[in-house]
N, C-alpha and C. Protein backbone atom coordinates (compact mmCIF):
# COMPACT_ATOMS: atom_id res chain seq x y z
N UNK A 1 71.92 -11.32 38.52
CA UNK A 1 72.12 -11.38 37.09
C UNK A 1 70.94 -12.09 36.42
N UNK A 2 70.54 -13.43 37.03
CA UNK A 2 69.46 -13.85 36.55
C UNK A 2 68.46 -13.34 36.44
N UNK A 3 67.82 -12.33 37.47
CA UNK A 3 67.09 -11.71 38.01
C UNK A 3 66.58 -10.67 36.61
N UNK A 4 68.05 -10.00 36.56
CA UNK A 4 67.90 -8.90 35.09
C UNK A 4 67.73 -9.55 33.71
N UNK A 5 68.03 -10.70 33.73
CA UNK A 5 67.70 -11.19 32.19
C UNK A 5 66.21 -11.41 32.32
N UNK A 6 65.69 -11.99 33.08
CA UNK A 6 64.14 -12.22 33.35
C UNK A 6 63.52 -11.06 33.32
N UNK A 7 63.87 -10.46 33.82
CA UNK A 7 63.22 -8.84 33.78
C UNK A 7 63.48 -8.41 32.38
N UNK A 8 64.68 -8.46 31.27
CA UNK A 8 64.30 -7.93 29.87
C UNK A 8 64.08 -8.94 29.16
N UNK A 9 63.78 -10.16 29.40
CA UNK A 9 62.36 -11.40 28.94
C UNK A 9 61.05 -10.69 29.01
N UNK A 10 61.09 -10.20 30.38
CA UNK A 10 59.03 -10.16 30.13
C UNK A 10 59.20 -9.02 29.71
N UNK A 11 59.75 -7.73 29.41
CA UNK A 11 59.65 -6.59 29.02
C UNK A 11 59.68 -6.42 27.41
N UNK A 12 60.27 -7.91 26.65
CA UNK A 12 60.20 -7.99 25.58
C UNK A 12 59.23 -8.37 25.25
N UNK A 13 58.91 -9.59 26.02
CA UNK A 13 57.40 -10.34 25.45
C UNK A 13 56.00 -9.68 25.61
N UNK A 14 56.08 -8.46 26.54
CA UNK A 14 54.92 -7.93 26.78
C UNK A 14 54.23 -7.40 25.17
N UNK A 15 52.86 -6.94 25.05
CA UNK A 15 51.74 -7.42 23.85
C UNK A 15 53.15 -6.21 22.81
N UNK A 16 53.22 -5.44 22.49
CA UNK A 16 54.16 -4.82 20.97
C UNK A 16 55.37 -4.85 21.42
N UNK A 17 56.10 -5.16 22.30
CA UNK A 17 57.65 -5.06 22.09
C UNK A 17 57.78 -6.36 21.19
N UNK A 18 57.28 -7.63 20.71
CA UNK A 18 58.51 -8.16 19.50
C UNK A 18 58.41 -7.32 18.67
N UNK A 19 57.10 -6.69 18.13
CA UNK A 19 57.21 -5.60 16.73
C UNK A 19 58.02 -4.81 16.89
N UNK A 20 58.05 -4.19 17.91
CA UNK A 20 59.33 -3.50 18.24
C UNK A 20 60.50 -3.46 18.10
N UNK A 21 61.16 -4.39 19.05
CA UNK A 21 62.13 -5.42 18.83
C UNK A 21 62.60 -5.90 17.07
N UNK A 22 61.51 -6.46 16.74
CA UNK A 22 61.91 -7.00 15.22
C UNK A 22 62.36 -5.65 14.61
N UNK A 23 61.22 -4.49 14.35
CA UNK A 23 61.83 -3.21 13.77
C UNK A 23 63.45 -2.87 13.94
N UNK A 24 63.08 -2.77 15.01
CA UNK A 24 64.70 -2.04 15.70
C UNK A 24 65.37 -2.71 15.22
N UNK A 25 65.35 -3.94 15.14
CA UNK A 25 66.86 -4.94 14.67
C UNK A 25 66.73 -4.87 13.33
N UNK A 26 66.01 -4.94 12.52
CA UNK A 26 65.73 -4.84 10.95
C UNK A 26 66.09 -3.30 10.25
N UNK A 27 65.78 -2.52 11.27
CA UNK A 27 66.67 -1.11 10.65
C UNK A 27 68.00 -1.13 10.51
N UNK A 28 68.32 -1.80 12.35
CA UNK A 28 69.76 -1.99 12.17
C UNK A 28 70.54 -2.59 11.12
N UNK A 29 69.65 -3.82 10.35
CA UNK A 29 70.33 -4.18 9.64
C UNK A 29 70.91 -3.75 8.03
N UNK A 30 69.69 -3.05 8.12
CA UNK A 30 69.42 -2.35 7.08
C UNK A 30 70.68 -1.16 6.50
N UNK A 31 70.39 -0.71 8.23
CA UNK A 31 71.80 0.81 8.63
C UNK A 31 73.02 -0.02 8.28
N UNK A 32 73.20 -0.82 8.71
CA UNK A 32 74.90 -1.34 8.97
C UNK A 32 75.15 -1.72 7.38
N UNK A 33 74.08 -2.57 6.82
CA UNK A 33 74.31 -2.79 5.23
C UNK A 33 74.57 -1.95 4.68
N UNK A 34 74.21 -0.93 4.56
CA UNK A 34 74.20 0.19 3.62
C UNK A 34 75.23 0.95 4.04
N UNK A 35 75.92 1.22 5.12
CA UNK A 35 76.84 1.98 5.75
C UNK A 35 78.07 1.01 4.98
N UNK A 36 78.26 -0.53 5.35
CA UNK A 36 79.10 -1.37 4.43
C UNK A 36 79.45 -0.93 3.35
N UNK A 37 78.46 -0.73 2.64
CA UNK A 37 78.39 -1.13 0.99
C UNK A 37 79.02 0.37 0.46
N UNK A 38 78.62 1.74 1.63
CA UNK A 38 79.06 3.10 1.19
C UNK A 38 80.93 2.90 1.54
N UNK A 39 80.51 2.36 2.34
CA UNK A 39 82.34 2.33 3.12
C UNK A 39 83.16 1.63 1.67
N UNK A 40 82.44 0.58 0.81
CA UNK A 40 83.51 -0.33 0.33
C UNK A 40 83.41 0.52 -0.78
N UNK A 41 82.43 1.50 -1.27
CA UNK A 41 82.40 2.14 -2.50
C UNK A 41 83.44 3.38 -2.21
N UNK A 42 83.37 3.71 -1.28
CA UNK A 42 84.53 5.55 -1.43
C UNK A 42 85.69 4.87 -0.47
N UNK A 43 85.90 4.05 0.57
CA UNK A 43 87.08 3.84 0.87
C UNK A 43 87.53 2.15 0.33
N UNK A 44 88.00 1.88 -0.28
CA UNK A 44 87.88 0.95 -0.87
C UNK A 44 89.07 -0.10 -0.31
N UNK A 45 89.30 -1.34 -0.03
CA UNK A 45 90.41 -1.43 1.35
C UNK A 45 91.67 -1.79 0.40
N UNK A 46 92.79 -1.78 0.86
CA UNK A 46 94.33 -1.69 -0.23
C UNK A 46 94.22 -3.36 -0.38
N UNK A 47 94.01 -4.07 0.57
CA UNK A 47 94.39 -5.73 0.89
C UNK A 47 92.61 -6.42 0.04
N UNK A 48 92.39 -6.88 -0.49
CA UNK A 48 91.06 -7.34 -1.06
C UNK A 48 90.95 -9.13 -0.83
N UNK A 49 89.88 -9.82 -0.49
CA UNK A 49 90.01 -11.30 -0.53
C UNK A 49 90.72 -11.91 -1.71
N UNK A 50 90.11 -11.19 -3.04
CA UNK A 50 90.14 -11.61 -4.22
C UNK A 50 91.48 -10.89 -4.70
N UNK A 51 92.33 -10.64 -4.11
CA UNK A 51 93.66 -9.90 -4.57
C UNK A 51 94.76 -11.27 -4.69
N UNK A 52 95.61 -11.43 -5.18
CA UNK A 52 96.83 -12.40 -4.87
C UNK A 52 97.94 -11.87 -4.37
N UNK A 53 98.63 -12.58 -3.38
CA UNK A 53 99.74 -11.88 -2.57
C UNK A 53 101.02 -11.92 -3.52
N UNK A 54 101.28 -10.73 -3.29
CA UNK A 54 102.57 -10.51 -3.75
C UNK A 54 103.70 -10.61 -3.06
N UNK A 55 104.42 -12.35 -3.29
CA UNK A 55 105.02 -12.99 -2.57
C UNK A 55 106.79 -12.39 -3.79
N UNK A 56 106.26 -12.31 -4.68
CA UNK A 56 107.45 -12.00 -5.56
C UNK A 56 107.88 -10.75 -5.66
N UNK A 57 107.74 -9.65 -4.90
CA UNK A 57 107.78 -8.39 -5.52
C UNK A 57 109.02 -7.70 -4.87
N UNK A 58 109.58 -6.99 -5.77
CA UNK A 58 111.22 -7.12 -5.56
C UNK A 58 111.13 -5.54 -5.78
N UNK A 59 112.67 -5.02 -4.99
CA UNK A 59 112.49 -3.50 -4.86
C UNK A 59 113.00 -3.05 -6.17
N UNK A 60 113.22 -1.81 -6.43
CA UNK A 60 113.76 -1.13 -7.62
C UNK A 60 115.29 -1.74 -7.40
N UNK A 61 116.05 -1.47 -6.70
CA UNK A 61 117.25 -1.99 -6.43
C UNK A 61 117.63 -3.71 -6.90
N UNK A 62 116.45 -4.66 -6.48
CA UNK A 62 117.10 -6.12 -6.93
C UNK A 62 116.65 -6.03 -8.02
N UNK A 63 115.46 -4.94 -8.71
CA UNK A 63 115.64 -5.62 -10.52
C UNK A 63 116.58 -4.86 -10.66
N UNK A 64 117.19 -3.87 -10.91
CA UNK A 64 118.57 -3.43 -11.45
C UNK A 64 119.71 -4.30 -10.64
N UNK A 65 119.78 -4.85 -9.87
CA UNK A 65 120.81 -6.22 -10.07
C UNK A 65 120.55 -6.91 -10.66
N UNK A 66 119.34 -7.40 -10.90
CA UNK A 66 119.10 -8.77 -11.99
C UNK A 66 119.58 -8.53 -13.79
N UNK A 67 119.15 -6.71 -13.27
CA UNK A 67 119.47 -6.68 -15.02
C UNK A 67 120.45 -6.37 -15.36
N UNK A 68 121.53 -6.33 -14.27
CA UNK A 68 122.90 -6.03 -14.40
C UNK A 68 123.43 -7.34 -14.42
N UNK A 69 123.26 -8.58 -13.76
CA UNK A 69 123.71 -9.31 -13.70
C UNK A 69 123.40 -10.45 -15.03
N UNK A 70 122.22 -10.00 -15.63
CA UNK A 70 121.33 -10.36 -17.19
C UNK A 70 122.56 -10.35 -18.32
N UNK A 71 123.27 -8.47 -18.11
CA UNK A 71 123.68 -7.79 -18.93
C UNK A 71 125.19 -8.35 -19.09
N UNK A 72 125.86 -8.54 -17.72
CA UNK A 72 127.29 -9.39 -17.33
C UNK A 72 127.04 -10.88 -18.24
N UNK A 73 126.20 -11.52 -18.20
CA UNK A 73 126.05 -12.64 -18.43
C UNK A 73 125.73 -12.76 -19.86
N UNK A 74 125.18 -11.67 -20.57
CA UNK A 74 125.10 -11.50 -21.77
C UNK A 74 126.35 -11.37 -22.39
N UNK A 75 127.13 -10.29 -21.78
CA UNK A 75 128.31 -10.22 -22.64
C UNK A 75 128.89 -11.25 -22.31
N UNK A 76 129.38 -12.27 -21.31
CA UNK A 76 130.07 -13.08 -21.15
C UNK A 76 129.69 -14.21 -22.21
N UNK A 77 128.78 -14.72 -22.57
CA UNK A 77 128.40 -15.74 -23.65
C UNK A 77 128.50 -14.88 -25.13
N UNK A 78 128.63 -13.68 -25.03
CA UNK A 78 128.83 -13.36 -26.56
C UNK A 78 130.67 -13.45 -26.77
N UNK A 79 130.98 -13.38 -25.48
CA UNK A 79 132.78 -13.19 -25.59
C UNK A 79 132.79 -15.00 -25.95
N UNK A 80 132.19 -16.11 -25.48
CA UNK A 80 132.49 -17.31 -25.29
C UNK A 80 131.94 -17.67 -26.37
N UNK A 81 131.05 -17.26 -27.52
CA UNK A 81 130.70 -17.40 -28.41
C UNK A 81 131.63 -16.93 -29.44
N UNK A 82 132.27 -15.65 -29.22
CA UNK A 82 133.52 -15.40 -30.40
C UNK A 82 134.48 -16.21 -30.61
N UNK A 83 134.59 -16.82 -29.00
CA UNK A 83 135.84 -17.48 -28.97
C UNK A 83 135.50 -18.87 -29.79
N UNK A 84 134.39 -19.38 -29.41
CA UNK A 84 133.53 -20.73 -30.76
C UNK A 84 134.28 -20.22 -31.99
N UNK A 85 133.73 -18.93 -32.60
CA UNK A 85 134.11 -19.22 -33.93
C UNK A 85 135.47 -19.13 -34.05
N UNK A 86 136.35 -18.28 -33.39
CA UNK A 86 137.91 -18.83 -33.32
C UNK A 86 138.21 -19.87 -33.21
N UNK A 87 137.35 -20.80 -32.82
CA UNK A 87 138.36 -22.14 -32.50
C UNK A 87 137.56 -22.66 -33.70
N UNK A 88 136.63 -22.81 -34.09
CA UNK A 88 136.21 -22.98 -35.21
C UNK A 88 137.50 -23.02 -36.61
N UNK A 89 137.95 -22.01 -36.67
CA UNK A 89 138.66 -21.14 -37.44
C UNK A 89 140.29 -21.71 -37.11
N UNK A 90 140.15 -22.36 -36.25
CA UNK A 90 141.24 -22.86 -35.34
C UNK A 90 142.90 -21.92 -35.13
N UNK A 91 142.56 -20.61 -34.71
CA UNK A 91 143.40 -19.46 -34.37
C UNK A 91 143.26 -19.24 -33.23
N UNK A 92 143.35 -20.18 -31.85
CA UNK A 92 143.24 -19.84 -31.04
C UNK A 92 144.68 -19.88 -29.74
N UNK A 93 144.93 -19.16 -28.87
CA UNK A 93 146.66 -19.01 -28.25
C UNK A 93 146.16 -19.33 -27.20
N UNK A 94 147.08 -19.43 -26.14
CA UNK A 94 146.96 -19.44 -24.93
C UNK A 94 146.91 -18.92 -23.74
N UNK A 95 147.15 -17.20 -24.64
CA UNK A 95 145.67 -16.26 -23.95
C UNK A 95 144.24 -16.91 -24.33
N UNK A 96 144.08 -17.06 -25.06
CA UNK A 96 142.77 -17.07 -25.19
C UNK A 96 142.12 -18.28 -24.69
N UNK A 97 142.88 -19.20 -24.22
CA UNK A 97 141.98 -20.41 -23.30
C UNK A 97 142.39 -20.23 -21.97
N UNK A 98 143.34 -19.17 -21.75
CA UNK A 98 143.09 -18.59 -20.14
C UNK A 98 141.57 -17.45 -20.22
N UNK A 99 141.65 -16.97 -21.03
CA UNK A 99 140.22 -16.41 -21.06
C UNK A 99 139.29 -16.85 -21.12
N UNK A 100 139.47 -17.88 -21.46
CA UNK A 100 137.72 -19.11 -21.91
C UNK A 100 137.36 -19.46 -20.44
N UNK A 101 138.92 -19.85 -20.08
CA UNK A 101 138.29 -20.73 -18.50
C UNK A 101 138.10 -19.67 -17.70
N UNK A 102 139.41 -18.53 -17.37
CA UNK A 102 137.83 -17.40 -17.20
C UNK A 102 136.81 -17.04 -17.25
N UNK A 103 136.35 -16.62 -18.34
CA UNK A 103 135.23 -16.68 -18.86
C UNK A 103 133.70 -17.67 -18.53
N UNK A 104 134.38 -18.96 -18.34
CA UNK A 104 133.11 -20.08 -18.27
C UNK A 104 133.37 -20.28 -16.91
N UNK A 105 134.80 -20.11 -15.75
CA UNK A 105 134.26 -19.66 -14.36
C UNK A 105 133.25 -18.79 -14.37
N UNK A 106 133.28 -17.51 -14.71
CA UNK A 106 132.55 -16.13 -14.59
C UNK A 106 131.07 -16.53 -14.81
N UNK A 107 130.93 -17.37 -15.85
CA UNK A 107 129.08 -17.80 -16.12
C UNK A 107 128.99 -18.37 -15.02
N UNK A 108 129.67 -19.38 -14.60
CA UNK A 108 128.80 -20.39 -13.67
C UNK A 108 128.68 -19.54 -12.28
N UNK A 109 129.71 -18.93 -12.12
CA UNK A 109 129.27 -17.82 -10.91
C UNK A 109 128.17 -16.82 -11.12
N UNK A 110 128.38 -16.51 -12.20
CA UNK A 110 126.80 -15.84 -12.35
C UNK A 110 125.48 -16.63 -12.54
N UNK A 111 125.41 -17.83 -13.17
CA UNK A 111 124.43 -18.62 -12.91
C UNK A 111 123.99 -19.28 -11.46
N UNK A 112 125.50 -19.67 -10.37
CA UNK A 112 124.70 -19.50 -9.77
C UNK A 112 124.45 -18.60 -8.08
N UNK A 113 124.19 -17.62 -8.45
CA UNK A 113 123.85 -16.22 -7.68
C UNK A 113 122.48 -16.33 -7.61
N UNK A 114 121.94 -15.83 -6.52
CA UNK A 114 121.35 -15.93 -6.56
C UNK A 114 120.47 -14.79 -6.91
């Protein structure tokens, strides 16, 4: 093994192989750059350094739960809000504060869902 590295030592150093040598490696570099730079222009890669991961990204399915569960929670504070101005108004029975505490169970279970 030693034998062969010594042998492509003096075969390099002999009088034009570094010009040689230097060429050859300086094309190469030249080739591989430019081969890079074509590769990143027409195939361009999906994952980029400068990209940010998309640690949040949710399927079609959990945003239509979220916005169902948006929409539950909407009406539930507009029902708990009517019932404000009823009691406001002070017309309120005892349906209607079995519905409240219904009602303000139902938020906090929807608040907290995750």
């Amino acid at each position: 093994m030693k034998e062969r590295i010594d042998s492509l030592l003096s075969w390099a150093n002999e009088q034009n192989r570094p010009k040689k040598i230097l060429i050859y490696f300086l094309v190469f570099l030249v080739l591989s750059g430019i081969f890079a730079v074509v590769r990143e222009i027409y195939f361009p890669p999906k994952v980029t350094l400068t990209s940010i991961p998309n640690f949040y990204a949710q399927s079609d399915k959990e945003k239509e739960k979220f916005h169902l569960k948006e929409a539950r929670l909407e009406k539930v504070m507009k029902e708990l809000h009517s019932f404000q101005e009823k009691e406001k108004m002070k017309s309120l029975t005892k349906n209607d504060s079995m519905r409240i505490e219904y009602l303000y169970n139902e938020y906090k279970k929807l608040k907290n869902e995750p």
